[in-house]
PDB file of N, CA and C in Angstrom:
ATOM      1  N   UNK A   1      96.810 103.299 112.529  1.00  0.00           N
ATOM      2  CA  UNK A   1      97.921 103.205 111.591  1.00  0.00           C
ATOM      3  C   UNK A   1      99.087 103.993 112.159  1.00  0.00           C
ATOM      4  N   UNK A   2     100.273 103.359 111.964  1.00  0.00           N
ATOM      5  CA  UNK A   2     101.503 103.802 112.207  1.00  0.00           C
ATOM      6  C   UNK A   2     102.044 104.700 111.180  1.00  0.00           C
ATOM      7  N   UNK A   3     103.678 105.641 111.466  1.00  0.00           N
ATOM      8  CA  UNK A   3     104.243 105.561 110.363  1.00  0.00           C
ATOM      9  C   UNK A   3     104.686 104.833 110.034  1.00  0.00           C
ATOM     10  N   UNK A   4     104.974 103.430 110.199  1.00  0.00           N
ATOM     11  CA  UNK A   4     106.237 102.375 109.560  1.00  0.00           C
ATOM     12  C   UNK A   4     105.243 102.146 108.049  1.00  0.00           C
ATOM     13  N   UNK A   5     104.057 102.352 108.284  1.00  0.00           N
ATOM     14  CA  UNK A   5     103.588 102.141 106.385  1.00  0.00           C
ATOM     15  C   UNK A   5     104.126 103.172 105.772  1.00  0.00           C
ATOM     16  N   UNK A   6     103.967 103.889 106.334  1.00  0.00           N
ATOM     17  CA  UNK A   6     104.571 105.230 105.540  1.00  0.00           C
ATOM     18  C   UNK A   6     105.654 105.751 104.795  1.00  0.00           C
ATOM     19  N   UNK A   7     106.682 104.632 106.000  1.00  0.00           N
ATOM     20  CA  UNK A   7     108.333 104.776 105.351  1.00  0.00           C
ATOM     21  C   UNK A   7     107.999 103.311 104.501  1.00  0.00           C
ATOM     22  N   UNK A   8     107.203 102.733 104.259  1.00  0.00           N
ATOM     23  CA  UNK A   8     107.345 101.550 103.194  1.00  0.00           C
ATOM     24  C   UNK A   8     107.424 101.713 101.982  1.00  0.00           C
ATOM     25  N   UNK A   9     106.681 102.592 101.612  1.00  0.00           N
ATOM     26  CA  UNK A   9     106.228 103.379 100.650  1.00  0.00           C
ATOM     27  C   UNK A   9     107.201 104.744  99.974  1.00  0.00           C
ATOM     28  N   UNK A  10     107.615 104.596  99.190  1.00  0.00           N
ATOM     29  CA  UNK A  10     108.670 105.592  98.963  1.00  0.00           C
ATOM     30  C   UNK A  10     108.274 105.942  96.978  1.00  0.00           C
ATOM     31  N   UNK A  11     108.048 107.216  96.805  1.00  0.00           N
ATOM     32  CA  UNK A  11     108.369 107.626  94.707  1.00  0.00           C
ATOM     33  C   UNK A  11     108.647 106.640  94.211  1.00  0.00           C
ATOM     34  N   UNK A  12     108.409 106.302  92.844  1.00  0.00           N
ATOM     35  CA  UNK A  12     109.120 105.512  92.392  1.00  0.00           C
ATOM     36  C   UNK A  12     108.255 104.295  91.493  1.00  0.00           C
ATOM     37  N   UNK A  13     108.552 103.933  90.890  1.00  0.00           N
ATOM     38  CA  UNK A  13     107.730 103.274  90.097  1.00  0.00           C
ATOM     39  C   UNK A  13     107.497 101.664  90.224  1.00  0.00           C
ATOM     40  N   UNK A  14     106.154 101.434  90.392  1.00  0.00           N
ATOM     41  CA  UNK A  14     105.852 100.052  90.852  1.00  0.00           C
ATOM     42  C   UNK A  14     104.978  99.251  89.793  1.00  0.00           C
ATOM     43  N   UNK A  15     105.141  97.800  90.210  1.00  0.00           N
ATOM     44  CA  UNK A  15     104.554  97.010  89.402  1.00  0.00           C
ATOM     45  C   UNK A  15     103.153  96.310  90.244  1.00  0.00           C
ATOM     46  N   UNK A  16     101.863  96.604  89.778  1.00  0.00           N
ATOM     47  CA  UNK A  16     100.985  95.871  90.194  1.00  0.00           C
ATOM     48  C   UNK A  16     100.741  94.513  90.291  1.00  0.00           C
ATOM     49  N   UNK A  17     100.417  93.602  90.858  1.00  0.00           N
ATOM     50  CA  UNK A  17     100.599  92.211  90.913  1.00  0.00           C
ATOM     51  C   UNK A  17      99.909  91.622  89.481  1.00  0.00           C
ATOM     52  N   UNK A  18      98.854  92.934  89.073  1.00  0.00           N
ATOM     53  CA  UNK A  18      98.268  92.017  87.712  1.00  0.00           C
ATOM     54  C   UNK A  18      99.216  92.572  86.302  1.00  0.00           C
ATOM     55  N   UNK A  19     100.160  93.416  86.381  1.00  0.00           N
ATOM     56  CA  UNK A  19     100.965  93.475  85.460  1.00  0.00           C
ATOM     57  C   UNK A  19     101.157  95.186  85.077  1.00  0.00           C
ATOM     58  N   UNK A  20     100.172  95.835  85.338  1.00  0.00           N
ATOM     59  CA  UNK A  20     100.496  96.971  84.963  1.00  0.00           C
ATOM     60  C   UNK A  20     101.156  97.848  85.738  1.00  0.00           C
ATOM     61  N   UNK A  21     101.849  99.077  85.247  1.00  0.00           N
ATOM     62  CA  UNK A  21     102.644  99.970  85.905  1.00  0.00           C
ATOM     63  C   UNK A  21     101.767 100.801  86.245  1.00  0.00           C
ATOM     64  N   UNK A  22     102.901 101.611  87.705  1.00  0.00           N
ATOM     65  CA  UNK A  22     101.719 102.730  88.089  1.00  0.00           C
ATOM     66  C   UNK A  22     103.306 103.790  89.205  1.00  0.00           C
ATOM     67  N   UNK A  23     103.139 104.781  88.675  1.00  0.00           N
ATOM     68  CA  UNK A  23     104.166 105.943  89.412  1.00  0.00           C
ATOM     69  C   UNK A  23     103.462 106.342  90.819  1.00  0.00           C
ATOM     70  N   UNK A  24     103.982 106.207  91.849  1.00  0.00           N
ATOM     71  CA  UNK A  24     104.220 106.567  93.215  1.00  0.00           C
ATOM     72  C   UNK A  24     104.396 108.324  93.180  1.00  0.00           C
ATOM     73  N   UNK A  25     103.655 109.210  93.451  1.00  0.00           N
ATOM     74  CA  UNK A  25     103.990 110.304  93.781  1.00  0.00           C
ATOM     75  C   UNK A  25     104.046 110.793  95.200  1.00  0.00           C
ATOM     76  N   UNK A  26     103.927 110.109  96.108  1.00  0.00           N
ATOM     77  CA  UNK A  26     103.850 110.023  97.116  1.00  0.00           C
ATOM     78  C   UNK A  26     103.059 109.760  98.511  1.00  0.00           C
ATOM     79  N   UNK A  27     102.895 109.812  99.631  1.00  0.00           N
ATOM     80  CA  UNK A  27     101.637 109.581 100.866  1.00  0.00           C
ATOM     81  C   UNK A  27     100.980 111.235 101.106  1.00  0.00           C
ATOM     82  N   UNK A  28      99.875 111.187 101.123  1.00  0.00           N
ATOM     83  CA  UNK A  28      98.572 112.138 101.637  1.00  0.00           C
ATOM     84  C   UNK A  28      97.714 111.704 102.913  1.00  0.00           C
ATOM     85  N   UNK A  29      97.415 112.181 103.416  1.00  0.00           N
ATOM     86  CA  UNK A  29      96.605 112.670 104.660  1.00  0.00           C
ATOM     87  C   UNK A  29      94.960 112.670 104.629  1.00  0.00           C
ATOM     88  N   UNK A  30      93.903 111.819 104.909  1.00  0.00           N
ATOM     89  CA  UNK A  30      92.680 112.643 105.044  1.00  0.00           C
ATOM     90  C   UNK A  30      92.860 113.286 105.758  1.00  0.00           C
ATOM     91  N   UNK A  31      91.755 114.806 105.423  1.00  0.00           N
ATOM     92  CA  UNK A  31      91.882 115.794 106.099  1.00  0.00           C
ATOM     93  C   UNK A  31      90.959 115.337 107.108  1.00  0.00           C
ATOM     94  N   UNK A  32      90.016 114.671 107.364  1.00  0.00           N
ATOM     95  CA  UNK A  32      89.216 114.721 108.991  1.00  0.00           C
ATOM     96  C   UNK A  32      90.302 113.462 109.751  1.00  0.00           C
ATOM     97  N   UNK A  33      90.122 112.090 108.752  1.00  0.00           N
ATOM     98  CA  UNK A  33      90.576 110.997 110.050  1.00  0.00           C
ATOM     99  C   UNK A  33      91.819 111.100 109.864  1.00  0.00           C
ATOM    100  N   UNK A  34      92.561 111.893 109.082  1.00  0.00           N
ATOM    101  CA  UNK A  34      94.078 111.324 108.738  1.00  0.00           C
ATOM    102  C   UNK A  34      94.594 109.969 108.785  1.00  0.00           C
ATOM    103  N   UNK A  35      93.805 109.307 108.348  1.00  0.00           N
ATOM    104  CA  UNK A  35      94.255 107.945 107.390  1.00  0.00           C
ATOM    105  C   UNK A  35      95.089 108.368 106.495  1.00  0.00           C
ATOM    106  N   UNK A  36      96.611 107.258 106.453  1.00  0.00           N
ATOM    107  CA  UNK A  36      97.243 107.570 105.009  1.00  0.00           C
ATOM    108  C   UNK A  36      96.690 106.699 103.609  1.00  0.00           C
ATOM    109  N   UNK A  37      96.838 107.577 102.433  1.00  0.00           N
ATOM    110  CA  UNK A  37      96.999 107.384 101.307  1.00  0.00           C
ATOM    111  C   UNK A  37      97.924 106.948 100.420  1.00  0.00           C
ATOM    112  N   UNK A  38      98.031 106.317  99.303  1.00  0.00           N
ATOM    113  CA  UNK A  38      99.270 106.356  98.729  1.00  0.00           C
ATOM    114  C   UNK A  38      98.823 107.132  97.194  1.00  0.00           C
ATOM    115  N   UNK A  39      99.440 108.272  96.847  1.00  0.00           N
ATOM    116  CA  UNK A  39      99.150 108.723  95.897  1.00  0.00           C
ATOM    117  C   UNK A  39      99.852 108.168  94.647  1.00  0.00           C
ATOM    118  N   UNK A  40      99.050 107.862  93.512  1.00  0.00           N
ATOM    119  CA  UNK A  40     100.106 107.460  92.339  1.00  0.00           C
ATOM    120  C   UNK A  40      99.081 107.756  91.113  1.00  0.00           C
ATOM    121  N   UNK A  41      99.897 107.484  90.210  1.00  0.00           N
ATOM    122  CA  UNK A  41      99.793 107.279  88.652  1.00  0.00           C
ATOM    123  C   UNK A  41      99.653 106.380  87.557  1.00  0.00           C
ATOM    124  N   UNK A  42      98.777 105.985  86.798  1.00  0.00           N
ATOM    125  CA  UNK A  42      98.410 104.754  85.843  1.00  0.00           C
ATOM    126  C   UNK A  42      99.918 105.672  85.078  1.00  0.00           C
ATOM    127  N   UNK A  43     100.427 104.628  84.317  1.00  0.00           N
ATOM    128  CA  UNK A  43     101.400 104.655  83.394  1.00  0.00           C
ATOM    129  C   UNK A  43     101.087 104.020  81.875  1.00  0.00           C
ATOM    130  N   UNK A  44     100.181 103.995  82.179  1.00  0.00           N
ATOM    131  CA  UNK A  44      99.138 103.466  80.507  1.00  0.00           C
ATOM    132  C   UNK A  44      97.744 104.306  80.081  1.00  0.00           C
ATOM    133  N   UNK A  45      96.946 104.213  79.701  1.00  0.00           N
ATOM    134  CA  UNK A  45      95.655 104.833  79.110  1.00  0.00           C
ATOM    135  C   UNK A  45      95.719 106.295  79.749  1.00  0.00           C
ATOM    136  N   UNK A  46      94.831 106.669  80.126  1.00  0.00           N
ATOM    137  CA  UNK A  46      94.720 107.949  80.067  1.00  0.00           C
ATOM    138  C   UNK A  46      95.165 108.892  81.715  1.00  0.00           C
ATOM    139  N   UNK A  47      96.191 107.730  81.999  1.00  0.00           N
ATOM    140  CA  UNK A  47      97.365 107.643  83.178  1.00  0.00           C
ATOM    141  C   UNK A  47      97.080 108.959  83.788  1.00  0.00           C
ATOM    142  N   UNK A  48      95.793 108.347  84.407  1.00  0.00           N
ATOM    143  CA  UNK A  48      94.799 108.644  85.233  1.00  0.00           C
ATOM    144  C   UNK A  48      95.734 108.464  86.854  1.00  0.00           C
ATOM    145  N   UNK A  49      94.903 109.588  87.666  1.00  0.00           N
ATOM    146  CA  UNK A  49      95.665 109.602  89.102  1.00  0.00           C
ATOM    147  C   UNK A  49      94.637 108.686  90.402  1.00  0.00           C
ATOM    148  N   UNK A  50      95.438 108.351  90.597  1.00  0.00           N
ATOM    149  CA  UNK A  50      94.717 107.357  91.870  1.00  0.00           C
ATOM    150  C   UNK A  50      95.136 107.172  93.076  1.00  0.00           C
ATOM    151  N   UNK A  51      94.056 107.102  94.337  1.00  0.00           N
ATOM    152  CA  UNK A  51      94.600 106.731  95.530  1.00  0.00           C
ATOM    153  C   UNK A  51      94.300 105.831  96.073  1.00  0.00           C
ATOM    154  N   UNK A  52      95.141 105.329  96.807  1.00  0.00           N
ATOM    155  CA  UNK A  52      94.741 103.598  98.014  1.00  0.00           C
ATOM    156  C   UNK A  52      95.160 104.319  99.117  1.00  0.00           C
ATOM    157  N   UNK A  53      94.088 103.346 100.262  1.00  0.00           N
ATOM    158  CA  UNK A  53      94.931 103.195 101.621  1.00  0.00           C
ATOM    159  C   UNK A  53      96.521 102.658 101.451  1.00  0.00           C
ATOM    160  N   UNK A  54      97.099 103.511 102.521  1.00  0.00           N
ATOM    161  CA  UNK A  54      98.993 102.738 102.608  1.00  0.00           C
ATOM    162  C   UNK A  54      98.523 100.881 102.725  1.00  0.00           C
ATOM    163  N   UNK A  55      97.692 100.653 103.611  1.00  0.00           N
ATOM    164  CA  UNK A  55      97.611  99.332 104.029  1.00  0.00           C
ATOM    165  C   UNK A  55      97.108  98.736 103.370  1.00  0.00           C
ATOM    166  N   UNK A  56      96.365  98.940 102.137  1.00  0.00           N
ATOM    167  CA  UNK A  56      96.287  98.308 101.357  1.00  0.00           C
ATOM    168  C   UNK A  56      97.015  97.652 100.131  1.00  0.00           C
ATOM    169  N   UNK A  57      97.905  99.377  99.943  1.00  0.00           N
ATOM    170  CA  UNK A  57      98.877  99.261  98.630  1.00  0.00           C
ATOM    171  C   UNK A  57      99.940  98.849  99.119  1.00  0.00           C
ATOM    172  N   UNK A  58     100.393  98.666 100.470  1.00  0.00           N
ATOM    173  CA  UNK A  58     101.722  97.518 100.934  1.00  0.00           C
ATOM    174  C   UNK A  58     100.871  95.944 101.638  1.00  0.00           C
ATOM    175  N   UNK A  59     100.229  95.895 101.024  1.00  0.00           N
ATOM    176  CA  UNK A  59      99.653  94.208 101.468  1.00  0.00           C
ATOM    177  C   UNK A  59     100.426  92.984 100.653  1.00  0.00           C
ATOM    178  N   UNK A  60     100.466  92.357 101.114  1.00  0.00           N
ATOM    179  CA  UNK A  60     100.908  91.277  99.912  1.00  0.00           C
ATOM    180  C   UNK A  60      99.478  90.089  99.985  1.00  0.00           C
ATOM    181  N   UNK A  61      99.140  89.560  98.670  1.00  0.00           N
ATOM    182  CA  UNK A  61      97.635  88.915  98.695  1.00  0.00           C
ATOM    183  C   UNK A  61      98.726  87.381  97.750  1.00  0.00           C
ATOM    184  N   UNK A  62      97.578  86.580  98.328  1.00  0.00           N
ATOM    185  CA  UNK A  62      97.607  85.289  98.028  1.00  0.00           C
ATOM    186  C   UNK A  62      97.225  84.709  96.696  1.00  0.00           C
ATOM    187  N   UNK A  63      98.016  84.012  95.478  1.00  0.00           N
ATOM    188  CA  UNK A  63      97.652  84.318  94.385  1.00  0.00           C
ATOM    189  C   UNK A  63      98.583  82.597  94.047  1.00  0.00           C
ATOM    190  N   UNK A  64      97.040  81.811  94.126  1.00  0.00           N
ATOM    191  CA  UNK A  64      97.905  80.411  93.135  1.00  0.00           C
ATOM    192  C   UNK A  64      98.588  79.658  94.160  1.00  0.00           C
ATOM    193  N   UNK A  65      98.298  79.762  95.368  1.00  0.00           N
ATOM    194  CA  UNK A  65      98.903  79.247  96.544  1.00  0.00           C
ATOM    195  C   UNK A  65     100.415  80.214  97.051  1.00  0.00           C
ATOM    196  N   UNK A  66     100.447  81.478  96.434  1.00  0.00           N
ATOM    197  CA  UNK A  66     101.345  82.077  96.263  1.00  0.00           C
ATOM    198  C   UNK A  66     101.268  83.443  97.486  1.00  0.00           C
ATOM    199  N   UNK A  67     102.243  83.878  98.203  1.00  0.00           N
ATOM    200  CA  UNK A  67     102.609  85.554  98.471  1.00  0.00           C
ATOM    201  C   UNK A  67     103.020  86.011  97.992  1.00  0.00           C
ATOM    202  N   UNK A  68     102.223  87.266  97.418  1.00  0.00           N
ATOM    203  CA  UNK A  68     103.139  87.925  96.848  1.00  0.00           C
ATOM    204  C   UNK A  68     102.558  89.559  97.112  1.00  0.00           C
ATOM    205  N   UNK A  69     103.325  90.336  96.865  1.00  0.00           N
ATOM    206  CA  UNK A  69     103.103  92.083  97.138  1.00  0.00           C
ATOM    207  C   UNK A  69     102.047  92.423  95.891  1.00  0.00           C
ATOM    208  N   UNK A  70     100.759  93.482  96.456  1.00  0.00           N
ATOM    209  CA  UNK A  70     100.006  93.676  95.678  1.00  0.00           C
ATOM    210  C   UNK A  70     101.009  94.472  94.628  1.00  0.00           C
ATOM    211  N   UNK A  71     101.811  95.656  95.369  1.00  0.00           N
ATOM    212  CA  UNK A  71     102.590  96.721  94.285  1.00  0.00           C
ATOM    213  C   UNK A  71     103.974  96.016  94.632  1.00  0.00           C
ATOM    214  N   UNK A  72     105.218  96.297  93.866  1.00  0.00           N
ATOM    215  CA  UNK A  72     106.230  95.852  93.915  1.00  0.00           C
ATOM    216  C   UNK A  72     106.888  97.450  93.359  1.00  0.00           C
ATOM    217  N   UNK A  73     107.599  97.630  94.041  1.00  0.00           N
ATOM    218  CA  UNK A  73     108.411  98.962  93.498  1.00  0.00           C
ATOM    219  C   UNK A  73     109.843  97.633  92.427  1.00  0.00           C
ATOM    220  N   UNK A  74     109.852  99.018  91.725  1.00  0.00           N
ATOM    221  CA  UNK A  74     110.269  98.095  90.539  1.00  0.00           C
ATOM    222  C   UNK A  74     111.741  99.207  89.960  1.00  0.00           C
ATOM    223  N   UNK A  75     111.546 100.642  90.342  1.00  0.00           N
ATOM    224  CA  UNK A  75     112.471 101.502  89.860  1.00  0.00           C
ATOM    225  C   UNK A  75     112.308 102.907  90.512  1.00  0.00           C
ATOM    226  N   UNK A  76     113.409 103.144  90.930  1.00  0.00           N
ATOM    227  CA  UNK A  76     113.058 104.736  92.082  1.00  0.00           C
ATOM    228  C   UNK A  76     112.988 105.819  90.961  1.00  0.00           C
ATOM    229  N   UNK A  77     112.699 106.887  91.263  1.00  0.00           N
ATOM    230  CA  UNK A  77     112.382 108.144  90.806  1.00  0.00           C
ATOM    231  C   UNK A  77     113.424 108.753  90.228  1.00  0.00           C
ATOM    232  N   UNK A  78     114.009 108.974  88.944  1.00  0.00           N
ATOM    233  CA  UNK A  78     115.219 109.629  88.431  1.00  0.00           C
ATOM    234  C   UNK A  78     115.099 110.966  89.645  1.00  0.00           C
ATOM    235  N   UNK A  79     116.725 110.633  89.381  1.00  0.00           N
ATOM    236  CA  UNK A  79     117.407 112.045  90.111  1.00  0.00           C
ATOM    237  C   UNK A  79     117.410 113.039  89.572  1.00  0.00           C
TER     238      UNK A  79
END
């Protein structure tokens, strides 16, 4: 893995391809392989914290004969 996932990925609030929101707090590091992470936030129920691979959470998947981005940033991070 490169950084160019890394700069893909920026704060900010995204839309999951199945509809729900989820806050971007930013990329993390494993500590042995240093694989990146994308750290974020459920924005509903008990908006719970979660992590993906970068390469996963910038994929775009096939949906209905369709491309489209699994996350979609949707609104940056108030100033």
């Amino acid at each position: 893995m490169n950084g160019e996932e890394y700069m893909m990925i920026r704060p900010g609030r995204y839309r999951h391809y199945k509809g729900r929101e989820y806050e971007v707090i930013g990329v993390a590091r494993h500590s042995e392989t240093e694989e990146e992470f994308v750290v974020y936030r459920a924005l509903y129920g008990d908006f719970g914290l979660w992590i993906r691979p970068t390469l996963m959470f910038s994929e775009t998947i096939l949906i209905e004969g369709r491309s489209i981005p699994r996350f979609q940033l949707i609104a940056d991070p108030p100033s």
